[in-house]
N, C-alpha and C. Protein backbone atom coordinates (compact mmCIF):
# COMPACT_ATOMS: atom_id res chain seq x y z
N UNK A 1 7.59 -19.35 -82.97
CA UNK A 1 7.60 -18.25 -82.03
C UNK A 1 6.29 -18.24 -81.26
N UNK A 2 6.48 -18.11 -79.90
CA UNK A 2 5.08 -17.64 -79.31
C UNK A 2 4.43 -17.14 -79.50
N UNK A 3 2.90 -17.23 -79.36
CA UNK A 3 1.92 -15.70 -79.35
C UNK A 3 2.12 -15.03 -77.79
N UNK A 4 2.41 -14.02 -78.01
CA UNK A 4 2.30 -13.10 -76.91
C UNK A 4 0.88 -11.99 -76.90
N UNK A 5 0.01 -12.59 -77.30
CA UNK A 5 -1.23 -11.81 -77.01
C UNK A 5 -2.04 -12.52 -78.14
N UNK A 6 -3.96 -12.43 -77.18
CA UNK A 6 -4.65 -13.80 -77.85
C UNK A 6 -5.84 -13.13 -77.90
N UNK A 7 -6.62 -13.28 -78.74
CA UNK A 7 -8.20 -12.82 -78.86
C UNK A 7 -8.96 -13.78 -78.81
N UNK A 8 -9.71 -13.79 -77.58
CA UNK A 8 -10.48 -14.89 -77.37
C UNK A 8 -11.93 -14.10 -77.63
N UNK A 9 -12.61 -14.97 -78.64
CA UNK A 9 -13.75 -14.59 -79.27
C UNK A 9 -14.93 -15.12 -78.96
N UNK A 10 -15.22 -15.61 -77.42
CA UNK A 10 -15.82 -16.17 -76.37
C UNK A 10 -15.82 -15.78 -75.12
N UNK A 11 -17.33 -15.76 -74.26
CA UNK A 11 -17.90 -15.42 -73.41
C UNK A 11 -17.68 -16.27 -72.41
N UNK A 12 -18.22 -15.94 -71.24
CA UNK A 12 -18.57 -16.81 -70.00
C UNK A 12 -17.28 -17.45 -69.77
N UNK A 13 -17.57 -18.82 -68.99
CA UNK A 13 -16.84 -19.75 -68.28
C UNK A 13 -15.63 -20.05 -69.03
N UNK A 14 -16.19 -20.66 -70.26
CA UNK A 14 -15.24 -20.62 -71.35
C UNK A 14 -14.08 -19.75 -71.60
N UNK A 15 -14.55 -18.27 -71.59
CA UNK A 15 -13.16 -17.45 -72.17
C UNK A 15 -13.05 -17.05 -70.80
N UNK A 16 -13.30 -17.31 -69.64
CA UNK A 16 -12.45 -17.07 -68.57
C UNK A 16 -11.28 -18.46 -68.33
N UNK A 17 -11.49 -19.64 -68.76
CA UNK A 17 -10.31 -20.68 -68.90
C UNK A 17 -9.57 -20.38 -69.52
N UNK A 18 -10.24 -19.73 -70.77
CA UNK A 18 -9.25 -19.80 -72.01
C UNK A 18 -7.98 -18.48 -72.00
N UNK A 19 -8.48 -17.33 -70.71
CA UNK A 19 -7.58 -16.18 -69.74
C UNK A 19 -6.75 -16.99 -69.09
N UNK A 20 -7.34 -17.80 -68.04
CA UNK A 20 -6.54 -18.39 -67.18
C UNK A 20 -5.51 -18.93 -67.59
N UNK A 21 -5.57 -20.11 -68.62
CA UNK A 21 -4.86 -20.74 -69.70
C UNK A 21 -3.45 -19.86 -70.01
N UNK A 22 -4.02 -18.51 -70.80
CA UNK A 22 -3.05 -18.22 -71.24
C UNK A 22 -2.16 -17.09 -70.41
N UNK A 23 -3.06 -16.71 -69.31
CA UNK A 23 -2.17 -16.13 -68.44
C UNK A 23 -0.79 -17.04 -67.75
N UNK A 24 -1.47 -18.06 -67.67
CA UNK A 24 0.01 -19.31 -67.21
C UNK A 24 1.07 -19.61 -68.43
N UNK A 25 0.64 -19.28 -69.19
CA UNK A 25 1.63 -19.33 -70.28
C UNK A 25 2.26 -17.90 -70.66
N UNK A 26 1.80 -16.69 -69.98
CA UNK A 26 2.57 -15.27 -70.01
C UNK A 26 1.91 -14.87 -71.56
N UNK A 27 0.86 -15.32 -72.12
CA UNK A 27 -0.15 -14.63 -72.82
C UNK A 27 -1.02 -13.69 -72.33
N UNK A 28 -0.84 -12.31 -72.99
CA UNK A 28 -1.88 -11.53 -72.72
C UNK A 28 -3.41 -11.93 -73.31
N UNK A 29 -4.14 -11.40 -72.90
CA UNK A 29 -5.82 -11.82 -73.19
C UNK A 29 -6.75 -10.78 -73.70
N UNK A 30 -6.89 -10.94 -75.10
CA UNK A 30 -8.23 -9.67 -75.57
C UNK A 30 -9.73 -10.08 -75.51
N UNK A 31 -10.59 -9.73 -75.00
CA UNK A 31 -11.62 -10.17 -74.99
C UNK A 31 -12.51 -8.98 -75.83
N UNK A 32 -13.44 -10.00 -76.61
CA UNK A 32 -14.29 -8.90 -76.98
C UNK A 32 -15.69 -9.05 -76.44
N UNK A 33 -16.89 -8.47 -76.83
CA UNK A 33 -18.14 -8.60 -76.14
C UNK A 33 -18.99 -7.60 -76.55
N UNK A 34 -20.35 -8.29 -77.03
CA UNK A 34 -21.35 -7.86 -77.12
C UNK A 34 -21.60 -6.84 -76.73
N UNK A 35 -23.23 -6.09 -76.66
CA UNK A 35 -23.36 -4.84 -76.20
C UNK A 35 -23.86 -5.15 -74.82
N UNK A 36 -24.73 -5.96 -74.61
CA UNK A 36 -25.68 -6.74 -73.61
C UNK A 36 -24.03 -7.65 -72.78
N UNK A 37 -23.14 -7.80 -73.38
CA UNK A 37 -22.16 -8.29 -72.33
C UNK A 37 -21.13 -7.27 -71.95
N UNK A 38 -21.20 -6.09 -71.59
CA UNK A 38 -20.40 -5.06 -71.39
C UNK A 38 -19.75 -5.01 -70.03
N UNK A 39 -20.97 -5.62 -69.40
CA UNK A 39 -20.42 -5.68 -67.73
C UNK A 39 -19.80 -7.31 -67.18
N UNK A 40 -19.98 -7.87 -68.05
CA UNK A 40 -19.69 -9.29 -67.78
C UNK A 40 -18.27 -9.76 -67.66
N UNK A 41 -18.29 -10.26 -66.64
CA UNK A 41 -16.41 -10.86 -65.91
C UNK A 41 -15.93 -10.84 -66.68
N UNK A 42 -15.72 -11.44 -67.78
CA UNK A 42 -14.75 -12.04 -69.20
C UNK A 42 -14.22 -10.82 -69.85
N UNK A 43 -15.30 -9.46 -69.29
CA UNK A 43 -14.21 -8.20 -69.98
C UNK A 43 -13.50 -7.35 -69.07
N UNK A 44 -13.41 -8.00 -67.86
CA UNK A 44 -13.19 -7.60 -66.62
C UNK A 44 -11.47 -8.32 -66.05
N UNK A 45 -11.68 -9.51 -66.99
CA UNK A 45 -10.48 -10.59 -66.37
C UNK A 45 -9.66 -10.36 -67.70
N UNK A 46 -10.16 -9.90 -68.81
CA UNK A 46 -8.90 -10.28 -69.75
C UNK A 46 -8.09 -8.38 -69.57
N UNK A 47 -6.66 -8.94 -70.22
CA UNK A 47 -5.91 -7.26 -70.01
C UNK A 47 -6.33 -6.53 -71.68
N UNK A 48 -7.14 -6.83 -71.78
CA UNK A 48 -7.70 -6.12 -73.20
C UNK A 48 -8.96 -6.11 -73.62
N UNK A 49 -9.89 -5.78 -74.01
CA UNK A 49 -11.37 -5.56 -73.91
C UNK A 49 -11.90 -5.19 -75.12
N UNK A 50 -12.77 -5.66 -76.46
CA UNK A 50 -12.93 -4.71 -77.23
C UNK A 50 -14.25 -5.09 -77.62
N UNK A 51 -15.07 -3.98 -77.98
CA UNK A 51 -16.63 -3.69 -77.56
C UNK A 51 -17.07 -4.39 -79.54
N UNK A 52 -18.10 -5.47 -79.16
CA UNK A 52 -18.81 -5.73 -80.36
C UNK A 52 -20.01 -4.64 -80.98
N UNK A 53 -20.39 -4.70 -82.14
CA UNK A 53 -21.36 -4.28 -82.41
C UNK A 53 -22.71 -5.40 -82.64
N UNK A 54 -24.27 -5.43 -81.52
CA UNK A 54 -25.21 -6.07 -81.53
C UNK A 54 -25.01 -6.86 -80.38
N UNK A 55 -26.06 -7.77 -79.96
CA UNK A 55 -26.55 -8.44 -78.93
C UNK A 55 -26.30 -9.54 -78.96
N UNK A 56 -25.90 -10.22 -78.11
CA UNK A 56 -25.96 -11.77 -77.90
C UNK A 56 -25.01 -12.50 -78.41
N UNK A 57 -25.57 -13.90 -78.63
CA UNK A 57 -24.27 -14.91 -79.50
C UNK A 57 -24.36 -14.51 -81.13
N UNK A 58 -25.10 -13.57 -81.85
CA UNK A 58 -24.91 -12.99 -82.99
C UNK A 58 -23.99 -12.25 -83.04
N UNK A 59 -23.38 -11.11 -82.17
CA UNK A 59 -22.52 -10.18 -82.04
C UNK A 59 -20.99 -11.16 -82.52
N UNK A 60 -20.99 -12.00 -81.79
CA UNK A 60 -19.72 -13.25 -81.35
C UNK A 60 -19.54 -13.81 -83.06
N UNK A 61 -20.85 -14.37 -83.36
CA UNK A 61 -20.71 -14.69 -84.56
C UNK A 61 -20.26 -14.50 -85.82
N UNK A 62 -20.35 -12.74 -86.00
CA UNK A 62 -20.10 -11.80 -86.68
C UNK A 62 -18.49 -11.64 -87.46
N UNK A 63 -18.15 -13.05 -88.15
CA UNK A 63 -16.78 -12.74 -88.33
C UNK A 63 -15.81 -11.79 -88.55
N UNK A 64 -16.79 -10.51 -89.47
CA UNK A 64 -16.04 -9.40 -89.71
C UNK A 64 -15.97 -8.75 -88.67
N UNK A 65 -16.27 -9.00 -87.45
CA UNK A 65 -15.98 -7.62 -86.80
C UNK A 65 -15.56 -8.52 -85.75
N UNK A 66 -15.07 -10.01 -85.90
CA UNK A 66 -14.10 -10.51 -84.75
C UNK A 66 -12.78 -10.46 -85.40
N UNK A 67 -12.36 -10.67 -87.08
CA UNK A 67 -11.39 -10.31 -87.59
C UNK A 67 -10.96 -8.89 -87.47
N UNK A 68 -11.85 -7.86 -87.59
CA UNK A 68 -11.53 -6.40 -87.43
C UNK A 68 -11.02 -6.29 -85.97
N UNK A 69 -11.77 -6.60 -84.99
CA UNK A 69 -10.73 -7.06 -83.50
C UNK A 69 -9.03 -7.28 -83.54
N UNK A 70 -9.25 -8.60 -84.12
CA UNK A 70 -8.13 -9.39 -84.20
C UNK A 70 -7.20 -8.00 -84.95
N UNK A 71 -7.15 -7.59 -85.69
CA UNK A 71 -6.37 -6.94 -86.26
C UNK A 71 -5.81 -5.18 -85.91
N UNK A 72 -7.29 -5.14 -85.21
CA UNK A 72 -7.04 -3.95 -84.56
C UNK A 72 -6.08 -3.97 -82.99
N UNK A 73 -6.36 -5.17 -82.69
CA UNK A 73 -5.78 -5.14 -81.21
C UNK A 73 -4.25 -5.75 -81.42
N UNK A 74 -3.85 -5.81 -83.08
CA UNK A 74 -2.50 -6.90 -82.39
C UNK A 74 -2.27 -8.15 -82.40
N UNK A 75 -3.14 -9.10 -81.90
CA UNK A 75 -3.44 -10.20 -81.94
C UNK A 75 -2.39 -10.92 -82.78
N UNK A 76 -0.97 -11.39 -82.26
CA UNK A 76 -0.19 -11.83 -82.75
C UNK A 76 -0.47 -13.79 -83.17
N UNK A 77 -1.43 -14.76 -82.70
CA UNK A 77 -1.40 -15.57 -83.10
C UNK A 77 -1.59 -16.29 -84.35
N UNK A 78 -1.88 -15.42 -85.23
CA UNK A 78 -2.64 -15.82 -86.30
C UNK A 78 -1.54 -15.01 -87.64
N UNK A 79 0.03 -14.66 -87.21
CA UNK A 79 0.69 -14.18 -87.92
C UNK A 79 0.42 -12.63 -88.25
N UNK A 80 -0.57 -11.97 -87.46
CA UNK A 80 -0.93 -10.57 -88.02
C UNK A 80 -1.73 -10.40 -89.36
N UNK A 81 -2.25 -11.51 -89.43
CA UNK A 81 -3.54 -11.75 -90.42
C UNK A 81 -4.90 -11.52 -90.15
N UNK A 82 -5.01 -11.67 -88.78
CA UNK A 82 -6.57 -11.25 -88.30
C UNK A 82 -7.19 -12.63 -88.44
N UNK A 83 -6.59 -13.41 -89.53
CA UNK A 83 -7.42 -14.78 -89.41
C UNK A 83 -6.25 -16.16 -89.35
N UNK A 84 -6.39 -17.09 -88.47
CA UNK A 84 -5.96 -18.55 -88.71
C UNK A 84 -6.99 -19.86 -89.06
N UNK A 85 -6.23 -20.33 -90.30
CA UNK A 85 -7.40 -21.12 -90.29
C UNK A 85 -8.35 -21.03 -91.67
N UNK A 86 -9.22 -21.97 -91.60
CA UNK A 86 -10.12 -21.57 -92.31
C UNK A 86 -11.37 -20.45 -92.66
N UNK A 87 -11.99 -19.99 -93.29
CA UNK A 87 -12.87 -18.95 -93.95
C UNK A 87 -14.20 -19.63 -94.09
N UNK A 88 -15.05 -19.46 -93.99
CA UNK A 88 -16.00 -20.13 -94.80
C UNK A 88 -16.90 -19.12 -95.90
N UNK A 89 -17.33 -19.29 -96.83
CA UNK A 89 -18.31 -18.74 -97.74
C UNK A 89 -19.35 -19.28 -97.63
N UNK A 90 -20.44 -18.49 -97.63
CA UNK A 90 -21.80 -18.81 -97.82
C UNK A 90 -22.51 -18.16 -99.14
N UNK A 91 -23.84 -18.59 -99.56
CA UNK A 91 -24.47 -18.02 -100.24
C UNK A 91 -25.93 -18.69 -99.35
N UNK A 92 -26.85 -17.55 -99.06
CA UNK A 92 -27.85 -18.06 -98.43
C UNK A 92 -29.24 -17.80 -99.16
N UNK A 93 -30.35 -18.33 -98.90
CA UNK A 93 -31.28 -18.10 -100.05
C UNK A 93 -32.40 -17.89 -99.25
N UNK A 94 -32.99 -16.55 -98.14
CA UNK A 94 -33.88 -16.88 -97.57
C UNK A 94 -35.62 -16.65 -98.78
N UNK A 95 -36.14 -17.50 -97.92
CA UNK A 95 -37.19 -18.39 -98.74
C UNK A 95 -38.66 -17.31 -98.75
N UNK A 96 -38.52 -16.50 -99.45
CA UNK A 96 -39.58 -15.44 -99.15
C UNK A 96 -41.00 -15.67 -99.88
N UNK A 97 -42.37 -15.48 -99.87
CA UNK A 97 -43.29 -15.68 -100.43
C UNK A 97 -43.02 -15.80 -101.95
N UNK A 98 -42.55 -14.89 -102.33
CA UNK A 98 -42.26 -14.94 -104.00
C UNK A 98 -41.59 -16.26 -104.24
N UNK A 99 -40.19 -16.98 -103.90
CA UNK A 99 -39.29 -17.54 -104.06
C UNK A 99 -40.34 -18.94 -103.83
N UNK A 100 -41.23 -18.94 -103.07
CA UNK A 100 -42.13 -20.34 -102.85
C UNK A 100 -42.75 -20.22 -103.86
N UNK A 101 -43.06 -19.58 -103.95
CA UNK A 101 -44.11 -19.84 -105.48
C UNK A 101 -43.19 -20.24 -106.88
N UNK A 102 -42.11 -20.01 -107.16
CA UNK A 102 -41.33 -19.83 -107.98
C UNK A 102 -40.76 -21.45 -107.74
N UNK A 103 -40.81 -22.31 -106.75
CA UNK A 103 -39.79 -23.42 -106.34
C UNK A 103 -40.90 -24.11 -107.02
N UNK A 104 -41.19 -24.91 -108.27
CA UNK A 104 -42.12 -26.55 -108.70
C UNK A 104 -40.81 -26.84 -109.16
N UNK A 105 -41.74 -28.26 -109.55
CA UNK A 105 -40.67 -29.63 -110.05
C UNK A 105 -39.99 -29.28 -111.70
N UNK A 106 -40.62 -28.18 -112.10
CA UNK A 106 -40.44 -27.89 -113.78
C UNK A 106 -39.48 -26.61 -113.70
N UNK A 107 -39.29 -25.77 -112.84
CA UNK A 107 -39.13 -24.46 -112.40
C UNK A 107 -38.00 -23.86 -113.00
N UNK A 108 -37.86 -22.60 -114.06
CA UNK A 108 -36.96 -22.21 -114.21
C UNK A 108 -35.36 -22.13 -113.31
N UNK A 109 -34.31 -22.65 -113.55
CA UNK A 109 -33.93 -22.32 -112.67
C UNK A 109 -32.94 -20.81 -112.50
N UNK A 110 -32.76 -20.05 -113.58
CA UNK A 110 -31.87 -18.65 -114.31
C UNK A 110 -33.42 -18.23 -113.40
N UNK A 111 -34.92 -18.24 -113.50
CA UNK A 111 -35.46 -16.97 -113.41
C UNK A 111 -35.05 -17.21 -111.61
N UNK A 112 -35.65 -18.38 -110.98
CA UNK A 112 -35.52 -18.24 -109.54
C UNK A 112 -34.55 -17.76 -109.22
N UNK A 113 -33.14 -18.10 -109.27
CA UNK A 113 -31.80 -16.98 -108.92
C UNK A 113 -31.79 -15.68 -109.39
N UNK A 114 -32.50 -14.96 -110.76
CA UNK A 114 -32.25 -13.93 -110.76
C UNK A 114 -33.50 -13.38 -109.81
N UNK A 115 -34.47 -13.89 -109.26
CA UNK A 115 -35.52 -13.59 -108.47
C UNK A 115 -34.93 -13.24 -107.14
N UNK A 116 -33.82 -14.31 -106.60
CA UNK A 116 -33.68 -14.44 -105.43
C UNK A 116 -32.79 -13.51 -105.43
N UNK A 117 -31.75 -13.12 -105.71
CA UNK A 117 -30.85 -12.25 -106.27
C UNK A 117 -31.34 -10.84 -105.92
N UNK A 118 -32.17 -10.55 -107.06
CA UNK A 118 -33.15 -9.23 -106.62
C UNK A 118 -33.67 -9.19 -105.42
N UNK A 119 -33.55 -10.03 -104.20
CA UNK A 119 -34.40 -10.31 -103.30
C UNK A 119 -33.75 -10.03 -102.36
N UNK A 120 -32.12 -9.85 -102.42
CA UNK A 120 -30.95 -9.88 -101.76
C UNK A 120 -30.32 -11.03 -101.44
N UNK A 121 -30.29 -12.28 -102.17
CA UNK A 121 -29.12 -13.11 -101.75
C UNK A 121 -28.24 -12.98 -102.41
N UNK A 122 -27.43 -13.35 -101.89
CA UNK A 122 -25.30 -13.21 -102.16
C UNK A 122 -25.17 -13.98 -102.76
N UNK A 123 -24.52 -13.94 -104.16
CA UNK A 123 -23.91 -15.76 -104.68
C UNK A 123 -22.63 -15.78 -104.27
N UNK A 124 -22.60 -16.85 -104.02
CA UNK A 124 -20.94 -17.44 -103.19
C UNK A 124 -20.25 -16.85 -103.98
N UNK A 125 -19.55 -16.86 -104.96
CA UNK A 125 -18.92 -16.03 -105.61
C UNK A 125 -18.33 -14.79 -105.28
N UNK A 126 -19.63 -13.67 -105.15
CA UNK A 126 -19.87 -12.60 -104.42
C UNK A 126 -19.39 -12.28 -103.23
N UNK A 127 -19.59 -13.21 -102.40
CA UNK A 127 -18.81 -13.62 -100.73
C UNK A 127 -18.05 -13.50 -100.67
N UNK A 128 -17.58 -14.82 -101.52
CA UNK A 128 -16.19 -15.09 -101.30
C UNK A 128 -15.06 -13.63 -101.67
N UNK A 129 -15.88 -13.33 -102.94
CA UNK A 129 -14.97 -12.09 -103.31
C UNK A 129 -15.20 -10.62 -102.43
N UNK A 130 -16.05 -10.14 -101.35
CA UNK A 130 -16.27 -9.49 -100.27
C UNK A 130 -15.11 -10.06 -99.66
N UNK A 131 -14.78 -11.62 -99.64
CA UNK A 131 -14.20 -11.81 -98.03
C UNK A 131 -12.16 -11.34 -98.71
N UNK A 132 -12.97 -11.93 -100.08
CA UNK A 132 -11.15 -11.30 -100.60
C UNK A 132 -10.74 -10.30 -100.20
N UNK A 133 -11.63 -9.05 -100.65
CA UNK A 133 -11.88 -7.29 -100.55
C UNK A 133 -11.27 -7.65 -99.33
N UNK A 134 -11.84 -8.22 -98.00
CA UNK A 134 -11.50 -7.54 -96.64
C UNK A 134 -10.00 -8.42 -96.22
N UNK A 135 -9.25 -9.35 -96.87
CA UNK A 135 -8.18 -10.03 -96.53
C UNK A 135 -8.38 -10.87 -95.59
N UNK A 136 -9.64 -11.55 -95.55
CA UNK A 136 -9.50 -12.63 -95.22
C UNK A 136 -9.73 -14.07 -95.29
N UNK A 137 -9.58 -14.04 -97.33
CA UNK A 137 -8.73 -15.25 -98.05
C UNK A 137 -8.43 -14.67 -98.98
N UNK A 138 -7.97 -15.35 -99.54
CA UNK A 138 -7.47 -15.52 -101.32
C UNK A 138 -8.35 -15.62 -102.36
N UNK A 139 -7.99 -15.21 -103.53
CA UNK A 139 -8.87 -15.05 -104.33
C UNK A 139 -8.96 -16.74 -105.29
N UNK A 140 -7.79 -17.17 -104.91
CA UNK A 140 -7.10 -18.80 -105.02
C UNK A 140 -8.06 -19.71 -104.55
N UNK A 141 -8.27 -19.14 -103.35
CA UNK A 141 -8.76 -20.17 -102.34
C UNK A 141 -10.29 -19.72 -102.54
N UNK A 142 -11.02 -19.05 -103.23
CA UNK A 142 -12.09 -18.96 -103.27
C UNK A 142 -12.67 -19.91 -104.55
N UNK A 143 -11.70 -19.25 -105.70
CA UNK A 143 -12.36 -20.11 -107.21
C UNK A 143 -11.62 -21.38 -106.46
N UNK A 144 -10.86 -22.06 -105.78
CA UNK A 144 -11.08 -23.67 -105.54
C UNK A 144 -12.50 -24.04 -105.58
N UNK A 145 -13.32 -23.22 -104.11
CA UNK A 145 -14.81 -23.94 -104.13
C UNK A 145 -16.10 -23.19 -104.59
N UNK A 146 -15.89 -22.16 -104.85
CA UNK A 146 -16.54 -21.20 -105.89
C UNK A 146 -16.66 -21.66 -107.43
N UNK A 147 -17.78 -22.26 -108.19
CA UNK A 147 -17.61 -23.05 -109.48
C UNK A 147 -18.08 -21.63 -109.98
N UNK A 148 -17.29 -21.32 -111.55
CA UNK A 148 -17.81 -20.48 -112.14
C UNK A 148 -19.34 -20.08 -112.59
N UNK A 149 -19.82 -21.27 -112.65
CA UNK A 149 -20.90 -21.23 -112.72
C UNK A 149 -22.09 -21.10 -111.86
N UNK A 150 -21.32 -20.40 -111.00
CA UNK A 150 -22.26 -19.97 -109.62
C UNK A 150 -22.54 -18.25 -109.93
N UNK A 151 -21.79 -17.88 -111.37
CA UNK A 151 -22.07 -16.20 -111.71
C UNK A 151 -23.28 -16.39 -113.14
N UNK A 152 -23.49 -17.52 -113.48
CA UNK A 152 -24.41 -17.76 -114.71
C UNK A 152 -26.14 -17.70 -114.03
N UNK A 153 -26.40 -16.62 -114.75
CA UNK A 153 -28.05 -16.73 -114.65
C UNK A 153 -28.93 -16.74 -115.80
């Protein structure tokens, strides 16, 4: 079955083709956009418009709140899932004064994660199971690349 309406999760030149595109194919067009892109053509040319939260190509980036789009507007391509496709999980470890001192060649490795941890990083685990909470994967598809032993400290 067709999509009859598309969330294009891109700016500029780009998501004005990607209008054009699907206007020739009798697709409607949602555009969303930054705060700093409010006035910009791309929310001007698509027949749907929906306002990001933050600035720039971070706003765009922001999967949860291009899936919250997707789902709020309709966005029939993706089955009424809000997502097609793949998910990704992260766990990120930013590297703060403490955490350098803590990184030698001998280095606990239970104290540095519970360090970093306290520090605010996410263990994939954690993510993945946030991204479950919001439906957009499986809890299947998480322990695939989620090793249990990513909850051991």
């Amino acid at each position: 079955m067709p999509s009859s309406k598309l969330l294009i999760a891109n700016r500029g030149e780009i998501a004005i083709r990607i209008m054009r595109a699907a206007g020739e194919l009798d697709i409607r067009s949602v555009a969303v956009f930054s705060e700093d892109d409010a006035r910009s053509l791309h929310t001007r040319k698509a027949d749907e418009a929906h306002p990001l939260r933050g600035k720039g190509a971070a706003a765009y980036l922001d999967i949860d709140q291009i899936v919250a789009a997707a789902k709020g507007r309709g966005c029939d391509a993706c089955g009424g899932k809000g997502v097609k496709g793949r998910v990704g999980i992260y766990e990120m470890m930013p590297l703060t004064t403490t955490l350098k001192r803590l990184i030698t060649a001998d280095c606990d490795i239970g104290q540095l994660r519970r360090q970093a941890i306290a520090e605010g990083m996410r263990p994939l685990r954690l993510n993945g199971a946030q991204k479950v909470a919001n439906g957009l994967t499986t809890i299947e598809e998480v322990m695939k690349v989620a090793p249990p032993e990513a909850l051991d400290m």
